[in-house]
ModelCIF file with pLDDT and N, C-alpha, C, O atoms, coordinates in Angstrom:
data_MODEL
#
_entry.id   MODEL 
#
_entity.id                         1 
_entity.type                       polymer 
_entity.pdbx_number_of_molecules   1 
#
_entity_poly.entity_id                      1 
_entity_poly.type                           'polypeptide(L)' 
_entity_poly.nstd_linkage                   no 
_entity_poly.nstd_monomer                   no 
_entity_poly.pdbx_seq_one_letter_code       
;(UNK)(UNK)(UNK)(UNK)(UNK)(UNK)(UNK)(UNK)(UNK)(UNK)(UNK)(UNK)(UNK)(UNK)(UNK)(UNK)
(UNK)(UNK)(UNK)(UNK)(UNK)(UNK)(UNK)(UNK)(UNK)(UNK)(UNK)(UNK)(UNK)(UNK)(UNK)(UNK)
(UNK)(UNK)(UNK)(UNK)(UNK)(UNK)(UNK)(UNK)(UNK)(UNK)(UNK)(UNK)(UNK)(UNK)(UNK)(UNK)
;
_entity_poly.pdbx_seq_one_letter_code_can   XXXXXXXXXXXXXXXXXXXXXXXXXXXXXXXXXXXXXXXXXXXXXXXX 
_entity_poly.pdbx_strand_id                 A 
#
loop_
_entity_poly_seq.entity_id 
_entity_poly_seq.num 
_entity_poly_seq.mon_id 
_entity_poly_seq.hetero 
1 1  UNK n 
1 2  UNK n 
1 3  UNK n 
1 4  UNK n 
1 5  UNK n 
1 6  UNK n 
1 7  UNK n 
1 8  UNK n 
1 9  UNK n 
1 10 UNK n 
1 11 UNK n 
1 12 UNK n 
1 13 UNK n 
1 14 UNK n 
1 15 UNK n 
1 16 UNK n 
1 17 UNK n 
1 18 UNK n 
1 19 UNK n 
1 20 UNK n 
1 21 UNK n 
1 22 UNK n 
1 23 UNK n 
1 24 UNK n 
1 25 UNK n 
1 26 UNK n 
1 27 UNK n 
1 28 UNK n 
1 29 UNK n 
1 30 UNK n 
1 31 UNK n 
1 32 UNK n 
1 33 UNK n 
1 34 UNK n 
1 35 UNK n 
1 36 UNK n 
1 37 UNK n 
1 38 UNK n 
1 39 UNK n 
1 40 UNK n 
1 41 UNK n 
1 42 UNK n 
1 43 UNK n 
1 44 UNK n 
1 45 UNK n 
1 46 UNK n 
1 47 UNK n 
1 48 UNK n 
#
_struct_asym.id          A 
_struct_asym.entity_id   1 
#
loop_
_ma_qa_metric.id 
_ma_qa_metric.mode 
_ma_qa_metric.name 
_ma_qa_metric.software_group_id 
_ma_qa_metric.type 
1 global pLDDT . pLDDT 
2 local  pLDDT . pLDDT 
#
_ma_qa_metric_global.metric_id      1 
_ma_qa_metric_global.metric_value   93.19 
_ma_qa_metric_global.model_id       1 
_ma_qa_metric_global.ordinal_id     1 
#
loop_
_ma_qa_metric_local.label_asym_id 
_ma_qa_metric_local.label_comp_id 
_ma_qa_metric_local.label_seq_id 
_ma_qa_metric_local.metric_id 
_ma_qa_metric_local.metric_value 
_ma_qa_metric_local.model_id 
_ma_qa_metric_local.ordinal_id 
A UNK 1  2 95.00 1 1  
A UNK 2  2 95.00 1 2  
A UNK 3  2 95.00 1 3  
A UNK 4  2 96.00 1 4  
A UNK 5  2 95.00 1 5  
A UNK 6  2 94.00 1 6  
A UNK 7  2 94.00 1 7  
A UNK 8  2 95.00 1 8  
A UNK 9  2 95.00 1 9  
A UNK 10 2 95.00 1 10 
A UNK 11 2 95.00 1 11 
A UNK 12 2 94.00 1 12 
A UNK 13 2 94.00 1 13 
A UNK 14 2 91.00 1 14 
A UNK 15 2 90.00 1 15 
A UNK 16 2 89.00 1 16 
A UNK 17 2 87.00 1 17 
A UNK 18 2 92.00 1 18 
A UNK 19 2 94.00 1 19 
A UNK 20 2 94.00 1 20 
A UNK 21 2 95.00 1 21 
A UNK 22 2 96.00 1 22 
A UNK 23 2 95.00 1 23 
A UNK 24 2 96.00 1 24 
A UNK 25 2 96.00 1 25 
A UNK 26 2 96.00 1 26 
A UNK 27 2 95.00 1 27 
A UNK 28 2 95.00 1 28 
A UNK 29 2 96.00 1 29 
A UNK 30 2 95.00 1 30 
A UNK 31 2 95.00 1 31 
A UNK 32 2 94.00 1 32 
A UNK 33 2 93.00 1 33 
A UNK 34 2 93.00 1 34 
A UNK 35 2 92.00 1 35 
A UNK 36 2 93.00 1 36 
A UNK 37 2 91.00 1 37 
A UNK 38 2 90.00 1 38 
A UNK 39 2 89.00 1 39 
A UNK 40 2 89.00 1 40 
A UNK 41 2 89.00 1 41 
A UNK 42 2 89.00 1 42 
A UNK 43 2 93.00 1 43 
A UNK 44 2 94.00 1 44 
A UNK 45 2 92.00 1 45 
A UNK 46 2 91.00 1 46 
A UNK 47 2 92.00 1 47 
A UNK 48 2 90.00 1 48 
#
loop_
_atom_site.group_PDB 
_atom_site.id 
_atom_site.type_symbol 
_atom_site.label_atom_id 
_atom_site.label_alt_id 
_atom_site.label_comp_id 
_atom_site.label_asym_id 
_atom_site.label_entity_id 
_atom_site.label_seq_id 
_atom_site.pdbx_PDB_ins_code 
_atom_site.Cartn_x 
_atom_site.Cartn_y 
_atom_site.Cartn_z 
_atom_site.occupancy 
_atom_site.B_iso_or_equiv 
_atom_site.pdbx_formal_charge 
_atom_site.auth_seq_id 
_atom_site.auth_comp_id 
_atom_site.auth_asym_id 
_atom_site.auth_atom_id 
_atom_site.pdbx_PDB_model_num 
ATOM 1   N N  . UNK A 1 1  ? -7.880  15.563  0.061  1.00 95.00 ? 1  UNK A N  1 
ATOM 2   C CA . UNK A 1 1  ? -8.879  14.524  -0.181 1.00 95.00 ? 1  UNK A CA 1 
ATOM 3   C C  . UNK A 1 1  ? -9.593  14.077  1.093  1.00 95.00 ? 1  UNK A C  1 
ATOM 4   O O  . UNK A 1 1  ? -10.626 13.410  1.152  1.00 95.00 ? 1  UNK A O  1 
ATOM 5   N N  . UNK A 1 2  ? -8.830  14.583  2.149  1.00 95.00 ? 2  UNK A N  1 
ATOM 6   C CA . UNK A 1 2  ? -9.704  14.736  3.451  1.00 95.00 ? 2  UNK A CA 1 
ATOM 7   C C  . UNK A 1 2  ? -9.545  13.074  3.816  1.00 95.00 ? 2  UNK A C  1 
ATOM 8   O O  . UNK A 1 2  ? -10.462 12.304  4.102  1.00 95.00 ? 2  UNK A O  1 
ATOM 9   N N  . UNK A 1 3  ? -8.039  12.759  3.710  1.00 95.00 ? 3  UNK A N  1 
ATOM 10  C CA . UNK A 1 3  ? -8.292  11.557  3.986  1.00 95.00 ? 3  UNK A CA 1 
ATOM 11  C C  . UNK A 1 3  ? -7.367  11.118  5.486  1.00 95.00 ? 3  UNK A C  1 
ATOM 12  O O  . UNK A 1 3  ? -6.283  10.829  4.979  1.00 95.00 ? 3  UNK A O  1 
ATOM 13  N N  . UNK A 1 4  ? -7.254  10.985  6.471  1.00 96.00 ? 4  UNK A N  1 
ATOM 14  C CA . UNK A 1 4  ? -6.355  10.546  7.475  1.00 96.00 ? 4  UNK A CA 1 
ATOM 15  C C  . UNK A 1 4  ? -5.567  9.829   7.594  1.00 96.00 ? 4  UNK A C  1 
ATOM 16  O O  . UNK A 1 4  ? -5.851  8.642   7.753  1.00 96.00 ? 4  UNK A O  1 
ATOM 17  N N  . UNK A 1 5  ? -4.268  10.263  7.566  1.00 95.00 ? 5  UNK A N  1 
ATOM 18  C CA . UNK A 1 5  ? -2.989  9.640   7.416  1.00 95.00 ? 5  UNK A CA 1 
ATOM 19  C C  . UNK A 1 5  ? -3.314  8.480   8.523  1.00 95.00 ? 5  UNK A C  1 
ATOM 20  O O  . UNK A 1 5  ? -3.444  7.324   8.122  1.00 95.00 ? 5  UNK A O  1 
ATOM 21  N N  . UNK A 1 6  ? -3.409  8.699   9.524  1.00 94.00 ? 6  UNK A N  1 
ATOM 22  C CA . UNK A 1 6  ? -3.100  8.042   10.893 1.00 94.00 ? 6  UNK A CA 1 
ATOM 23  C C  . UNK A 1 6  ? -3.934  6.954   10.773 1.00 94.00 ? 6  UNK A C  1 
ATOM 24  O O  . UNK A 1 6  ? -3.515  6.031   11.472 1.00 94.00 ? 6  UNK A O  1 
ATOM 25  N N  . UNK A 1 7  ? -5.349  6.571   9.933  1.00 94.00 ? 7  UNK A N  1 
ATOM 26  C CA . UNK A 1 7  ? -5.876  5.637   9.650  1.00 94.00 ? 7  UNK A CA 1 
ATOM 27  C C  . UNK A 1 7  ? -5.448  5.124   8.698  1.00 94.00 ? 7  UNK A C  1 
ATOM 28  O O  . UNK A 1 7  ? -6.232  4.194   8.506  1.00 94.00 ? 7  UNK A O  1 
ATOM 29  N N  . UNK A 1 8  ? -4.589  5.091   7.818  1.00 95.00 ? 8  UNK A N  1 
ATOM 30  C CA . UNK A 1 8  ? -4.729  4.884   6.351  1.00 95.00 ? 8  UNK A CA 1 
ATOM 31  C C  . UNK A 1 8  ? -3.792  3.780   5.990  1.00 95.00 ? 8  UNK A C  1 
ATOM 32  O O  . UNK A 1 8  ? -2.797  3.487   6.653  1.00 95.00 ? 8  UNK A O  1 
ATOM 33  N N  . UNK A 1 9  ? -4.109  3.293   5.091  1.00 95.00 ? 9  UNK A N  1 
ATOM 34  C CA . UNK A 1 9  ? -3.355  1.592   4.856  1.00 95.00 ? 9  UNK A CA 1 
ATOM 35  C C  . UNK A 1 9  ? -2.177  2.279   3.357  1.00 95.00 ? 9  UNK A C  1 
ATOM 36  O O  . UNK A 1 9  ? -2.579  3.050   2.486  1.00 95.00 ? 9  UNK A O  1 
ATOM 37  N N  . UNK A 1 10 ? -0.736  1.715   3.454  1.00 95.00 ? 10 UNK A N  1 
ATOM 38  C CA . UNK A 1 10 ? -0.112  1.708   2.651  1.00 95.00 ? 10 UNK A CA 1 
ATOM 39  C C  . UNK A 1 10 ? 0.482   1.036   2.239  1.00 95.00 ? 10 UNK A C  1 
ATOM 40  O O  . UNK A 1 10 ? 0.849   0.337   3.184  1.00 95.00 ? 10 UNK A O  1 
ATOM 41  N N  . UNK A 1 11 ? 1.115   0.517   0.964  1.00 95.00 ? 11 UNK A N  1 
ATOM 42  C CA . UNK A 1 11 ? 1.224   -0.310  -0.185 1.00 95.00 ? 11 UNK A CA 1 
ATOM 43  C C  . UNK A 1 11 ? 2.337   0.264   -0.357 1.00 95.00 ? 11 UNK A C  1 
ATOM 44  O O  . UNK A 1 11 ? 2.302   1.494   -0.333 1.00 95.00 ? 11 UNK A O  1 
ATOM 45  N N  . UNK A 1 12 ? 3.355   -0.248  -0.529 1.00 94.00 ? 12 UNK A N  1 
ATOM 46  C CA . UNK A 1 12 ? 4.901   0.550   -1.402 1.00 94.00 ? 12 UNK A CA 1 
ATOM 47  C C  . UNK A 1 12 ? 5.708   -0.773  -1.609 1.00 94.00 ? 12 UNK A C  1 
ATOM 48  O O  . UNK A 1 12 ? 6.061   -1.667  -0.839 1.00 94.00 ? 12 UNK A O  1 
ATOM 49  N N  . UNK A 1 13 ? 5.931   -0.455  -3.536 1.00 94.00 ? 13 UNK A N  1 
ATOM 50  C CA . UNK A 1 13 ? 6.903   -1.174  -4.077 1.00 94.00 ? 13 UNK A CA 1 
ATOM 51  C C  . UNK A 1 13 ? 8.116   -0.536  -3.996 1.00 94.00 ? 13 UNK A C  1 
ATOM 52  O O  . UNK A 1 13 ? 8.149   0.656   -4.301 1.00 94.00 ? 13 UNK A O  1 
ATOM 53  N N  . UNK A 1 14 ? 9.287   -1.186  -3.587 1.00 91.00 ? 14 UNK A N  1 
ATOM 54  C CA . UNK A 1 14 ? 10.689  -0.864  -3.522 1.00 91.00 ? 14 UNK A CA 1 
ATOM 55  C C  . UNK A 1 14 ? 10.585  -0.491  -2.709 1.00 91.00 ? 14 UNK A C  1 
ATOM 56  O O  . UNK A 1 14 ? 9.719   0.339   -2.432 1.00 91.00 ? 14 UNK A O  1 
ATOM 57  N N  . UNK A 1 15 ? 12.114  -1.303  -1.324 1.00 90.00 ? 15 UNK A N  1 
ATOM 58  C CA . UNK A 1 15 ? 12.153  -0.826  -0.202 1.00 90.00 ? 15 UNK A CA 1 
ATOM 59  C C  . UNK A 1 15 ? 13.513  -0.595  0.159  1.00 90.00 ? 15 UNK A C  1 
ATOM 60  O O  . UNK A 1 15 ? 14.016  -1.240  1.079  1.00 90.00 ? 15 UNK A O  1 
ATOM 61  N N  . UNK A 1 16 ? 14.457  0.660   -0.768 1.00 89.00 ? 16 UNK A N  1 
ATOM 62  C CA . UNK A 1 16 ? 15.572  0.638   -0.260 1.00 89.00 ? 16 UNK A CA 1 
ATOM 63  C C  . UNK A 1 16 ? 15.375  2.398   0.252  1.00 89.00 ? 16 UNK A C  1 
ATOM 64  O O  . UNK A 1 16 ? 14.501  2.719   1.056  1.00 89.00 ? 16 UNK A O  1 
ATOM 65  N N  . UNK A 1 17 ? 16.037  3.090   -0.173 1.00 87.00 ? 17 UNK A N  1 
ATOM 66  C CA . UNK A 1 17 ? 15.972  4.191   0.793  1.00 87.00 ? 17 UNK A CA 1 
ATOM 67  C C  . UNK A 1 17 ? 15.181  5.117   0.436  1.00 87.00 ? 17 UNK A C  1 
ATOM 68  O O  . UNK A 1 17 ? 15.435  6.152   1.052  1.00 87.00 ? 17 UNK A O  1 
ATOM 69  N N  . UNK A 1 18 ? 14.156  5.239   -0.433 1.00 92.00 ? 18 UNK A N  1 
ATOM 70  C CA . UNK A 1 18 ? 12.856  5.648   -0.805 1.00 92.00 ? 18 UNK A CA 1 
ATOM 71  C C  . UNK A 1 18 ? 11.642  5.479   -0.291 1.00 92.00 ? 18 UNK A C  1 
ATOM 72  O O  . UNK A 1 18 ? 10.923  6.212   0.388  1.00 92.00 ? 18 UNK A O  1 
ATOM 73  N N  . UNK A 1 19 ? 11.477  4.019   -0.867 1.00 94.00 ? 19 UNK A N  1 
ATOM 74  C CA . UNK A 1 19 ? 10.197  3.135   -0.387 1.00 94.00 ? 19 UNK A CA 1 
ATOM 75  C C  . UNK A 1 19 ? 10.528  3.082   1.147  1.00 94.00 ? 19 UNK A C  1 
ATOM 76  O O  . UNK A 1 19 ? 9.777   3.777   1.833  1.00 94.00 ? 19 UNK A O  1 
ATOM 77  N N  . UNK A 1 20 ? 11.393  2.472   1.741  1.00 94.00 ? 20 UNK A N  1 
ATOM 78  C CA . UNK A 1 20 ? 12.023  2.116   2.970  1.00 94.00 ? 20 UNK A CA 1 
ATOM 79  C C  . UNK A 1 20 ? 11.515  3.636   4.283  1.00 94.00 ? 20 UNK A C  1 
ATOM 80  O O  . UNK A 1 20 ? 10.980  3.819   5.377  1.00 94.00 ? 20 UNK A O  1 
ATOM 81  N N  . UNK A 1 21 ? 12.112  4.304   3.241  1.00 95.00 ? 21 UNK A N  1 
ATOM 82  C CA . UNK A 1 21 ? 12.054  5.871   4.199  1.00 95.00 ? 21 UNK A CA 1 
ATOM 83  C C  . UNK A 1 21 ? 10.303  6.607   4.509  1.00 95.00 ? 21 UNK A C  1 
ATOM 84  O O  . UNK A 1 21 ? 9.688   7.191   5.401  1.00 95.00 ? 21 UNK A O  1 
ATOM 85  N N  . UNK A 1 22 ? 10.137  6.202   3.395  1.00 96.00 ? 22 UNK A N  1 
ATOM 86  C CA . UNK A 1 22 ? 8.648   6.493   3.261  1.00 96.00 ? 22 UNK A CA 1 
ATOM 87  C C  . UNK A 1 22 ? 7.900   5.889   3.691  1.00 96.00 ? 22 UNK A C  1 
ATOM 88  O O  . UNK A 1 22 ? 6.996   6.647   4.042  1.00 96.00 ? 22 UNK A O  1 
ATOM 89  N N  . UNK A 1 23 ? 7.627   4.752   3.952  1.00 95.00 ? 23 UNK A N  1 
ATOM 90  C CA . UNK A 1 23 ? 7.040   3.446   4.891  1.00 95.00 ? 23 UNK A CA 1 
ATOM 91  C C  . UNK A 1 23 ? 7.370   3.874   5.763  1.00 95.00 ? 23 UNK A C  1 
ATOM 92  O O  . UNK A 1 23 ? 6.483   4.672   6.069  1.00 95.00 ? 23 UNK A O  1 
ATOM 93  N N  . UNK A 1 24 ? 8.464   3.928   6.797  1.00 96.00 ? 24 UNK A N  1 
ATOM 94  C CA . UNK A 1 24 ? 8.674   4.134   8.136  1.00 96.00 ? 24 UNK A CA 1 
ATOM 95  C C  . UNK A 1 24 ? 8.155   5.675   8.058  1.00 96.00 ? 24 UNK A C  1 
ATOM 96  O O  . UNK A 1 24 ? 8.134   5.789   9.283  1.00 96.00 ? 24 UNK A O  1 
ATOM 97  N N  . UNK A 1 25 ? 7.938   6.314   7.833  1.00 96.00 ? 25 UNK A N  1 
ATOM 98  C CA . UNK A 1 25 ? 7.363   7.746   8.215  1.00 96.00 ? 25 UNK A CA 1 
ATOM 99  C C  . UNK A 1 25 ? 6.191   7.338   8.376  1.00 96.00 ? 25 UNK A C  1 
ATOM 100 O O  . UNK A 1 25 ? 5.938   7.470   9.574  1.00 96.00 ? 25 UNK A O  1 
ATOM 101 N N  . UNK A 1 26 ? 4.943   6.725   7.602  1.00 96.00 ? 26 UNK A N  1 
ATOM 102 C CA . UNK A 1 26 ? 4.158   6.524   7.436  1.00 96.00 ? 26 UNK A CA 1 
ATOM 103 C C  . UNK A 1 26 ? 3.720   5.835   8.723  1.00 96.00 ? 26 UNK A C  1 
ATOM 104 O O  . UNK A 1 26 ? 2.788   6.223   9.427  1.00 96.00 ? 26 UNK A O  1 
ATOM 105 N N  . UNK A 1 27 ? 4.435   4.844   8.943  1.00 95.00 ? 27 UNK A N  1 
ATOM 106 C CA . UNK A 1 27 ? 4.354   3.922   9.988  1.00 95.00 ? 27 UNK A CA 1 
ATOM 107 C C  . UNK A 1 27 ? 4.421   4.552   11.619 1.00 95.00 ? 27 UNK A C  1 
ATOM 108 O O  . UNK A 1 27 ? 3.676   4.103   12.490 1.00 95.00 ? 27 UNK A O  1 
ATOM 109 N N  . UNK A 1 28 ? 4.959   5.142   11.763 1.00 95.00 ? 28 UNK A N  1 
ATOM 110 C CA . UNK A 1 28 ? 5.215   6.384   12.973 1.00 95.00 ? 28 UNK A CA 1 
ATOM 111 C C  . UNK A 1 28 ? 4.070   7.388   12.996 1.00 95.00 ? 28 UNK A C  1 
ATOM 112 O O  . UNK A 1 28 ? 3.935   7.943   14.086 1.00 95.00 ? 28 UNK A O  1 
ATOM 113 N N  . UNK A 1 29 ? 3.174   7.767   11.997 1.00 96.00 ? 29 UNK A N  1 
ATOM 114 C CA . UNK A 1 29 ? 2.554   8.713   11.550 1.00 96.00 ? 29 UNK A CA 1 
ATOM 115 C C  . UNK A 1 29 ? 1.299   7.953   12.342 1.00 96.00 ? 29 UNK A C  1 
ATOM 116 O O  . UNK A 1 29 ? 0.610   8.675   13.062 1.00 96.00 ? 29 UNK A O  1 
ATOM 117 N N  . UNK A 1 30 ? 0.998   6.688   12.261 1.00 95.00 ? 30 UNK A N  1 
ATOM 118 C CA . UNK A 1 30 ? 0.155   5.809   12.576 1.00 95.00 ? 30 UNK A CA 1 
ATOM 119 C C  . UNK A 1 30 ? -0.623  5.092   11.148 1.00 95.00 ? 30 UNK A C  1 
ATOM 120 O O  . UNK A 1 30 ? -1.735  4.590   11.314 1.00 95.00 ? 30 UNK A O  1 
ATOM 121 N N  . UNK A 1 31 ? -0.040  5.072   9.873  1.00 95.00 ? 31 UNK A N  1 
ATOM 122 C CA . UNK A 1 31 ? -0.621  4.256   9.263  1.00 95.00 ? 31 UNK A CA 1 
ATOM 123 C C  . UNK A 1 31 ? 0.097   2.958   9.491  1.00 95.00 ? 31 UNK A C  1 
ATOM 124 O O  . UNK A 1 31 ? 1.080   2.542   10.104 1.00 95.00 ? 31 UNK A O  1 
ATOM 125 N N  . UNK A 1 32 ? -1.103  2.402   8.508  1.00 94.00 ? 32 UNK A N  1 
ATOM 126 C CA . UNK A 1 32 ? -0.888  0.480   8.525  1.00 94.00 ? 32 UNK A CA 1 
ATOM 127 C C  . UNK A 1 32 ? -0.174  0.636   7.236  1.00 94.00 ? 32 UNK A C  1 
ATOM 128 O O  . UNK A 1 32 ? -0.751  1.324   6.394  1.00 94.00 ? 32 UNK A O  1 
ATOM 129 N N  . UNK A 1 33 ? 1.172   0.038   6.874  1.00 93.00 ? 33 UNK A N  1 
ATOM 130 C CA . UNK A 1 33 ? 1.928   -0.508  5.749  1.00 93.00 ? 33 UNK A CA 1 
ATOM 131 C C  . UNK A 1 33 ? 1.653   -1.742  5.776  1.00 93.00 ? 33 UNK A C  1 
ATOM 132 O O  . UNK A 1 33 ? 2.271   -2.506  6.517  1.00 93.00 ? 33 UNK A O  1 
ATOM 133 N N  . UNK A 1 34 ? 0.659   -2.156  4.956  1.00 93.00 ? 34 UNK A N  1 
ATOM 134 C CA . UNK A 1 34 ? 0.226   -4.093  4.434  1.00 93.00 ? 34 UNK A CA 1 
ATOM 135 C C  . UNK A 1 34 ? 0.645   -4.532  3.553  1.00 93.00 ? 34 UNK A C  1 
ATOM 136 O O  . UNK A 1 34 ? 0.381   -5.712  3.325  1.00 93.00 ? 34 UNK A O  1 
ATOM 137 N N  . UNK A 1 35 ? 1.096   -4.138  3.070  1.00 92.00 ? 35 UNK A N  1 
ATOM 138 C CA . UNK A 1 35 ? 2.427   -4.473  2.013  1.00 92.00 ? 35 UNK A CA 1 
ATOM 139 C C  . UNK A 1 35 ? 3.400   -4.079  1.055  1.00 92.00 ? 35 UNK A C  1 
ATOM 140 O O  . UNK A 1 35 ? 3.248   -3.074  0.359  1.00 92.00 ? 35 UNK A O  1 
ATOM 141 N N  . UNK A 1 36 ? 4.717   -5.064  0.965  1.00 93.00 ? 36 UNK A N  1 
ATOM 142 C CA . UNK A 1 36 ? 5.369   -4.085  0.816  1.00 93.00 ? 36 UNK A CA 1 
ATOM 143 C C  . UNK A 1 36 ? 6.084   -5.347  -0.823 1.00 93.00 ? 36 UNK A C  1 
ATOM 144 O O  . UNK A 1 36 ? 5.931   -6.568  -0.872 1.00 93.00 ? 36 UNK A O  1 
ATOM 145 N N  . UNK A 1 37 ? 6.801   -4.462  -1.892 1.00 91.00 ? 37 UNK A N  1 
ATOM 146 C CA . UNK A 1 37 ? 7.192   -6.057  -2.856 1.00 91.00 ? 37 UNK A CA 1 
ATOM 147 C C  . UNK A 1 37 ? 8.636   -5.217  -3.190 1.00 91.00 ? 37 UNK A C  1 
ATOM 148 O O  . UNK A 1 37 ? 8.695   -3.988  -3.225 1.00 91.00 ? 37 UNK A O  1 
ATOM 149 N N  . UNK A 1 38 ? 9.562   -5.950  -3.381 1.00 90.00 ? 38 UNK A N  1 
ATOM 150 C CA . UNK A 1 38 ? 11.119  -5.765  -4.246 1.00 90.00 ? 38 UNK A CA 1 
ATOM 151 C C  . UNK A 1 38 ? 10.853  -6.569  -5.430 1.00 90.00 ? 38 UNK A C  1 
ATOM 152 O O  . UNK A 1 38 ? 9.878   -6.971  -6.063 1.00 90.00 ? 38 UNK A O  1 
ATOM 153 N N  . UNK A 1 39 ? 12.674  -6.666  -5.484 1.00 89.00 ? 39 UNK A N  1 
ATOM 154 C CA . UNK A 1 39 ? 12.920  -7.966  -6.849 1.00 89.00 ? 39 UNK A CA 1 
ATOM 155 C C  . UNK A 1 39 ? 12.950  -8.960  -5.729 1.00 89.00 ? 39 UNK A C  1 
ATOM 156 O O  . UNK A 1 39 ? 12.619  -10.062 -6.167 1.00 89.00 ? 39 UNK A O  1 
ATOM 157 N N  . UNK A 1 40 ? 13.227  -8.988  -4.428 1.00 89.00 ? 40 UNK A N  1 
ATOM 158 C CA . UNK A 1 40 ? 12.816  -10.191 -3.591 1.00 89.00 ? 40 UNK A CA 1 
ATOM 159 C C  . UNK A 1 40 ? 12.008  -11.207 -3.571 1.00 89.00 ? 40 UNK A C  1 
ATOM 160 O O  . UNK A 1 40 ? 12.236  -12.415 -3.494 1.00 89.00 ? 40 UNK A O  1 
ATOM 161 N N  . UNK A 1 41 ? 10.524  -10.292 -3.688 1.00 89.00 ? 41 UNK A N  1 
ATOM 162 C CA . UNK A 1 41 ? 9.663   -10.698 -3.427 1.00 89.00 ? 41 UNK A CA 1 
ATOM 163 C C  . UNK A 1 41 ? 8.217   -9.698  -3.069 1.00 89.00 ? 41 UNK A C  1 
ATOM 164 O O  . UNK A 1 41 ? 7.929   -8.524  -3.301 1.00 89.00 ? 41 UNK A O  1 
ATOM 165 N N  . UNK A 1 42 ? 7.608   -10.695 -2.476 1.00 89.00 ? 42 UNK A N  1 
ATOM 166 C CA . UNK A 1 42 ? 5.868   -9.290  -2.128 1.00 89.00 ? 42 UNK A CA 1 
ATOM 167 C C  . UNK A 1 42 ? 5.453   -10.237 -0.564 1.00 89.00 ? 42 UNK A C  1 
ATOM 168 O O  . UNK A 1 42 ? 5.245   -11.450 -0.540 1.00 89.00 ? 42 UNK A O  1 
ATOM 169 N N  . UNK A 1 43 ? 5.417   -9.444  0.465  1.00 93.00 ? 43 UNK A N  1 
ATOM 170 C CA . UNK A 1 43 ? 4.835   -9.719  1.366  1.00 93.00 ? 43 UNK A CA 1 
ATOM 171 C C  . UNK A 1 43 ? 3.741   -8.722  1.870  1.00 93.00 ? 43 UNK A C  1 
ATOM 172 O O  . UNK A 1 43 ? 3.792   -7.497  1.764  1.00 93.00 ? 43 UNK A O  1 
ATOM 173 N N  . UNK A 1 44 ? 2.649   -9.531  2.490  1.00 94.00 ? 44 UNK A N  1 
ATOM 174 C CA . UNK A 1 44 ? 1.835   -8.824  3.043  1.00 94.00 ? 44 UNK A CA 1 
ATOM 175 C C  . UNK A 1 44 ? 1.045   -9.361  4.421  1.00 94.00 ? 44 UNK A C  1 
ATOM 176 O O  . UNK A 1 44 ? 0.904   -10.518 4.815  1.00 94.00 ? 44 UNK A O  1 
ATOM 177 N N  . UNK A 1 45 ? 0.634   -8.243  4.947  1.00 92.00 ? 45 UNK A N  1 
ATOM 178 C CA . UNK A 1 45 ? -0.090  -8.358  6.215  1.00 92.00 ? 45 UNK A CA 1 
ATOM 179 C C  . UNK A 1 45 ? -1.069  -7.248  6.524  1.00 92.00 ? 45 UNK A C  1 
ATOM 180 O O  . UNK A 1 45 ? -0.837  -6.060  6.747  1.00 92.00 ? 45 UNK A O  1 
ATOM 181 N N  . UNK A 1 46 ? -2.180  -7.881  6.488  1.00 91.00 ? 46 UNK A N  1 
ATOM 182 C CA . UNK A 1 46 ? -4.014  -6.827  6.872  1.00 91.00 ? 46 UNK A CA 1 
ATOM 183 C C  . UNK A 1 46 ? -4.039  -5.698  7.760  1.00 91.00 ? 46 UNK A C  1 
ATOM 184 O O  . UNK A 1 46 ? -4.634  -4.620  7.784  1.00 91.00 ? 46 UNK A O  1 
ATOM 185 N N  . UNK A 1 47 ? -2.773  -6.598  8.853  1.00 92.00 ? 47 UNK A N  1 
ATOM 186 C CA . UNK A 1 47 ? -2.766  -5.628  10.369 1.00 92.00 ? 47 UNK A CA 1 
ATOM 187 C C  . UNK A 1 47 ? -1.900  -4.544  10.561 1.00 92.00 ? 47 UNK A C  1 
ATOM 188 O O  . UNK A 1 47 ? -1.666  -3.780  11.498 1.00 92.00 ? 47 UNK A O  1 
ATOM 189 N N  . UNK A 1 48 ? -1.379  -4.724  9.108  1.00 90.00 ? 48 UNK A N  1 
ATOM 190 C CA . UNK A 1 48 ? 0.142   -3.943  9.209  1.00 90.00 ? 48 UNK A CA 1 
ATOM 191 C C  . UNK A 1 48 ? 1.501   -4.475  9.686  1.00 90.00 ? 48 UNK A C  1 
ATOM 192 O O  . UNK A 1 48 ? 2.489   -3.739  9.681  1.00 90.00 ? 48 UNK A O  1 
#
């Protein structure tokens, strides 16, 4: 889709060793994770 990881904003519900694992790759990769929700809760942030 020709789209750039290293710019790219990500969203992931559930953060145990799925969501969790996948966010931090992402995050190293150079995207922005702005938010993230459990049964916890939903937090977010623009800047990553």
């Amino acid at each position: 889709l020709n789209i750039d990881v290293s710019k790219s904003r990500v969203v992931v519900q559930g953060f145990g060793n799925v969501g969790g694992t996948a966010a931090r790759l992402f995050h190293e990769a150079g995207a922005k994770v702005i938010a993230a929700q459990d049964h916890t809760g939903t937090v977010h942030n623009p800047e990553g």
